[in-house]
C-alpha atoms as a PDB file:
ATOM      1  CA  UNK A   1       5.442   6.436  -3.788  1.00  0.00           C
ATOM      2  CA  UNK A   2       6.153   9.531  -1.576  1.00  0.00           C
ATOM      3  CA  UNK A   3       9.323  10.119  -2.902  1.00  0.00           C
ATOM      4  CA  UNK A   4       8.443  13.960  -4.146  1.00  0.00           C
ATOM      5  CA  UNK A   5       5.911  14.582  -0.974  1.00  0.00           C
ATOM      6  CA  UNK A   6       7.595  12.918   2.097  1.00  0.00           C
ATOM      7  CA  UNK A   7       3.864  13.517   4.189  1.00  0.00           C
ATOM      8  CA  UNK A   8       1.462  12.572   1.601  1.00  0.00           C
ATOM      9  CA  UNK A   9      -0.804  14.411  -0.456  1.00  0.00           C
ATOM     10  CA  UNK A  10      -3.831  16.182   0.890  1.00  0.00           C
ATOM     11  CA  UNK A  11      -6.046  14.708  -1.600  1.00  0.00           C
ATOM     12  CA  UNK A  12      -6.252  12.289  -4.498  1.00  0.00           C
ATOM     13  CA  UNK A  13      -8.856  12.312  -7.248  1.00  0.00           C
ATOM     14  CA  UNK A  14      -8.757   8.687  -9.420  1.00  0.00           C
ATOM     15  CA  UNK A  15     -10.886   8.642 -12.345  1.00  0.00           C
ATOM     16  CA  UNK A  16      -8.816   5.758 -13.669  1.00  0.00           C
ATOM     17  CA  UNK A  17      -9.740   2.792 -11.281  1.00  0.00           C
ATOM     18  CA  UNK A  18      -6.302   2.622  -9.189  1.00  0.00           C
ATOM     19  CA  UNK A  19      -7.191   4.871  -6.062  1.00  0.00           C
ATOM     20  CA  UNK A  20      -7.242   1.495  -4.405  1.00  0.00           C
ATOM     21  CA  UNK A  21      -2.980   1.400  -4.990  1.00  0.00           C
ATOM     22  CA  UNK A  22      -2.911   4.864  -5.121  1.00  0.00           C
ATOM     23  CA  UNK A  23      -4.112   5.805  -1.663  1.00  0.00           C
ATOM     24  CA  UNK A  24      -0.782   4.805  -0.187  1.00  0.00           C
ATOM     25  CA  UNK A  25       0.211   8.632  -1.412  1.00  0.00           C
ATOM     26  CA  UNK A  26      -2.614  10.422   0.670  1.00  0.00           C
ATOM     27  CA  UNK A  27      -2.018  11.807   4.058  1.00  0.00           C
ATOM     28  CA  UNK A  28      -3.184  10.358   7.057  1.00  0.00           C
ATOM     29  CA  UNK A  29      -6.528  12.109   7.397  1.00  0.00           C
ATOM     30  CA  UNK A  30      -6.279  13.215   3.447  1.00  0.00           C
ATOM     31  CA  UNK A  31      -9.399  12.902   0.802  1.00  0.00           C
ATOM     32  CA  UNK A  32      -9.878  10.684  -2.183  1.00  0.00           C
ATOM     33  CA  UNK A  33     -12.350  10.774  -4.813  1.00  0.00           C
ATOM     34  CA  UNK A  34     -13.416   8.551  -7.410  1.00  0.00           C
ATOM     35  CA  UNK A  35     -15.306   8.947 -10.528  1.00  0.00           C
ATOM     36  CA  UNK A  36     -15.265   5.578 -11.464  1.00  0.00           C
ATOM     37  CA  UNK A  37     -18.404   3.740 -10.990  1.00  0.00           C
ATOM     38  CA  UNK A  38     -18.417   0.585  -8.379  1.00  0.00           C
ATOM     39  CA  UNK A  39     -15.127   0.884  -7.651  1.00  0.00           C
ATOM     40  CA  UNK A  40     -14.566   0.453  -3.581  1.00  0.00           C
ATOM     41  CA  UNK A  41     -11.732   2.374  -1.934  1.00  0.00           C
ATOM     42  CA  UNK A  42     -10.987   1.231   1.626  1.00  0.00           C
ATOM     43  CA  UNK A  43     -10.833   4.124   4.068  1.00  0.00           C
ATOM     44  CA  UNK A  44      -8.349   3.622   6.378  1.00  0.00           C
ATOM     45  CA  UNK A  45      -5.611   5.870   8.350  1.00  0.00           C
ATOM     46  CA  UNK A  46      -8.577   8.430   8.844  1.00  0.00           C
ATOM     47  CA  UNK A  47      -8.767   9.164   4.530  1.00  0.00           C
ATOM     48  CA  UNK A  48     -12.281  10.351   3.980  1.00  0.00           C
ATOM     49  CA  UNK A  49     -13.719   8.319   0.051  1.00  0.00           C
ATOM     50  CA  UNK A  50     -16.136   9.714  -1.870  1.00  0.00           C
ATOM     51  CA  UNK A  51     -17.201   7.732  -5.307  1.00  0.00           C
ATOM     52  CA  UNK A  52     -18.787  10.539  -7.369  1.00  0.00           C
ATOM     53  CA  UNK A  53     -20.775   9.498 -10.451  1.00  0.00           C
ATOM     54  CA  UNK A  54     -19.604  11.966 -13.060  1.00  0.00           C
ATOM     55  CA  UNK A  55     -22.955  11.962 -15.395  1.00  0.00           C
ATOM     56  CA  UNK A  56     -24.833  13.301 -12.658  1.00  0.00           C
ATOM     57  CA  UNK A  57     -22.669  16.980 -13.207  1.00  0.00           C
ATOM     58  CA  UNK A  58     -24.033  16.852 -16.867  1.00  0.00           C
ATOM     59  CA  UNK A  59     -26.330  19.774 -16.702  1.00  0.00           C
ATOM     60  CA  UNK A  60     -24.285  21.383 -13.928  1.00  0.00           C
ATOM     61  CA  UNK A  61     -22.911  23.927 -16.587  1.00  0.00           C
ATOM     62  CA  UNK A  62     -21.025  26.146 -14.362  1.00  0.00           C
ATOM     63  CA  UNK A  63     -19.396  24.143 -12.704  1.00  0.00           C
ATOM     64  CA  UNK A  64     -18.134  22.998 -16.358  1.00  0.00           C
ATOM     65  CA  UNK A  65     -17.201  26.001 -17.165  1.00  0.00           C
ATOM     66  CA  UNK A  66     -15.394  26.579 -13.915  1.00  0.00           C
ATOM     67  CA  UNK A  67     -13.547  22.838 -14.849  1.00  0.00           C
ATOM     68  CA  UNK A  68     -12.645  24.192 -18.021  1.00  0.00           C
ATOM     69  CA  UNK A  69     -11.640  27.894 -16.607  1.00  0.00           C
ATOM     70  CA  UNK A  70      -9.102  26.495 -14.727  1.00  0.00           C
ATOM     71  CA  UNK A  71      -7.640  23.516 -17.247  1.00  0.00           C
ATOM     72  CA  UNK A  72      -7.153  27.028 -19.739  1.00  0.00           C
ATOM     73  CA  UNK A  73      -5.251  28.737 -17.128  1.00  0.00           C
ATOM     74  CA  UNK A  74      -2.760  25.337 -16.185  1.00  0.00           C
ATOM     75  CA  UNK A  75      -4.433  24.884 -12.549  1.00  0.00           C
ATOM     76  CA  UNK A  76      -6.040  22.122 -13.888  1.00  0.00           C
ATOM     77  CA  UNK A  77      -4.413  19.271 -16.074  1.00  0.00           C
ATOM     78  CA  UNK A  78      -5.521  16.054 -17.439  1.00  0.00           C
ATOM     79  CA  UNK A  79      -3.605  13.556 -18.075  1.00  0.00           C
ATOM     80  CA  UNK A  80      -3.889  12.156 -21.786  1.00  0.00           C
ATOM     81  CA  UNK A  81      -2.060   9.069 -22.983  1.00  0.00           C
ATOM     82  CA  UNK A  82      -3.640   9.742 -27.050  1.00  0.00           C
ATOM     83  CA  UNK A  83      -5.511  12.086 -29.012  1.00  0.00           C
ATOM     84  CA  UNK A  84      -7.874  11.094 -31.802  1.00  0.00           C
ATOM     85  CA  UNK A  85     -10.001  12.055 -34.446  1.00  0.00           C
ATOM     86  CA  UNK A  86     -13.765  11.109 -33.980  1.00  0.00           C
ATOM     87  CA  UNK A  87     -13.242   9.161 -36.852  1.00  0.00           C
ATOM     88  CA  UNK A  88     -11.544   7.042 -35.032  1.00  0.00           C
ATOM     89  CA  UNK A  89     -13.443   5.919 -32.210  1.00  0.00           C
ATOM     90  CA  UNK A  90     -13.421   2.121 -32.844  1.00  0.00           C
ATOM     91  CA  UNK A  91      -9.331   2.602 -31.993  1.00  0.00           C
ATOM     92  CA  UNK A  92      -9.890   4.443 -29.251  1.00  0.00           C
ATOM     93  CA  UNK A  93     -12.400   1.828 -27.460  1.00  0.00           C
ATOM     94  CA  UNK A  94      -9.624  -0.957 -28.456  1.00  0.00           C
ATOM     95  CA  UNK A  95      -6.886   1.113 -26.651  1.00  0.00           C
ATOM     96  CA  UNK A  96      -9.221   1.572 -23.951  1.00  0.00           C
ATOM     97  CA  UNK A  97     -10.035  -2.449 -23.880  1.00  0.00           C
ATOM     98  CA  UNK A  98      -6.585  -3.385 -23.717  1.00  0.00           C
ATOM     99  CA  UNK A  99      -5.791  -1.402 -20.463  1.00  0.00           C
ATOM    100  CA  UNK A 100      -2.321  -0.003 -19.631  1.00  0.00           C
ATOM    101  CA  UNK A 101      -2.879   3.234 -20.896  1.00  0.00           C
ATOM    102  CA  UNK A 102      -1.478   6.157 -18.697  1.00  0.00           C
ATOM    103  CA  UNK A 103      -4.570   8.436 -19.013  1.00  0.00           C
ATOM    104  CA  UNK A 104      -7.018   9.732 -21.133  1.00  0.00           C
ATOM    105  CA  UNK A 105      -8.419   8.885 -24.957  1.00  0.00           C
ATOM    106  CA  UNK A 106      -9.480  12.293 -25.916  1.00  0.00           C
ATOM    107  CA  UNK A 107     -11.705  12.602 -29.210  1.00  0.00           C
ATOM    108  CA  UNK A 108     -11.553  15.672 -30.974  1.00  0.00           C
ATOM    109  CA  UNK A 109     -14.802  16.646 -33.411  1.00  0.00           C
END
């Protein structure tokens, strides 16, 4: 798992449920962050967890904006397994049910 970055990562952000496995690739003393409610990530080797609850940041509009700022300029990416029309939502909550998806389901309106 630390194949590319020998030390670890300085910090891991898991909004897909698997910071529990993937906390073997932060550094001793590195941050993780989850956005996925209820789920429990053990700190150990001195990693500080923080479960965030993302609806909470739905009025916080700059810091949106700031999100979205830096996702148009390629700091930021997201990783998204399909993209859908809206009028397909039912497929995109049966993808979703069946699990193994490597990212997001992205809706476009």
């Amino acid at each position: 798992m630390r194949k590319e970055i020998p030390d670890g990562v300085d910090g891991l952000v898991d909004t897909a449920g698997i910071a529990a496995l993937a906390i073997r690739a932060v550094r001793d003393g590195g941050h993780v962050a989850t956005s996925v409610g209820g789920v429990q990530v053990p700190g150990e080797r001195g990693i500080e967890t923080r479960n965030t609850f993302v609806p909470q940041y739905a009025r916080e509009h700059a810091k949106l904006d700031r999100l979205r700022e830096l996702t148009e300029k390629g700091s930021l990416t997201a990783r998204v397994a399909r993209t859908l029309p809206v009028q397909q939502a039912p497929e995109a909550h049966r993808l979703l049910e069946a699990g193994g998806l490597r990212g997001r389901v992205v809706l476009t309106f």
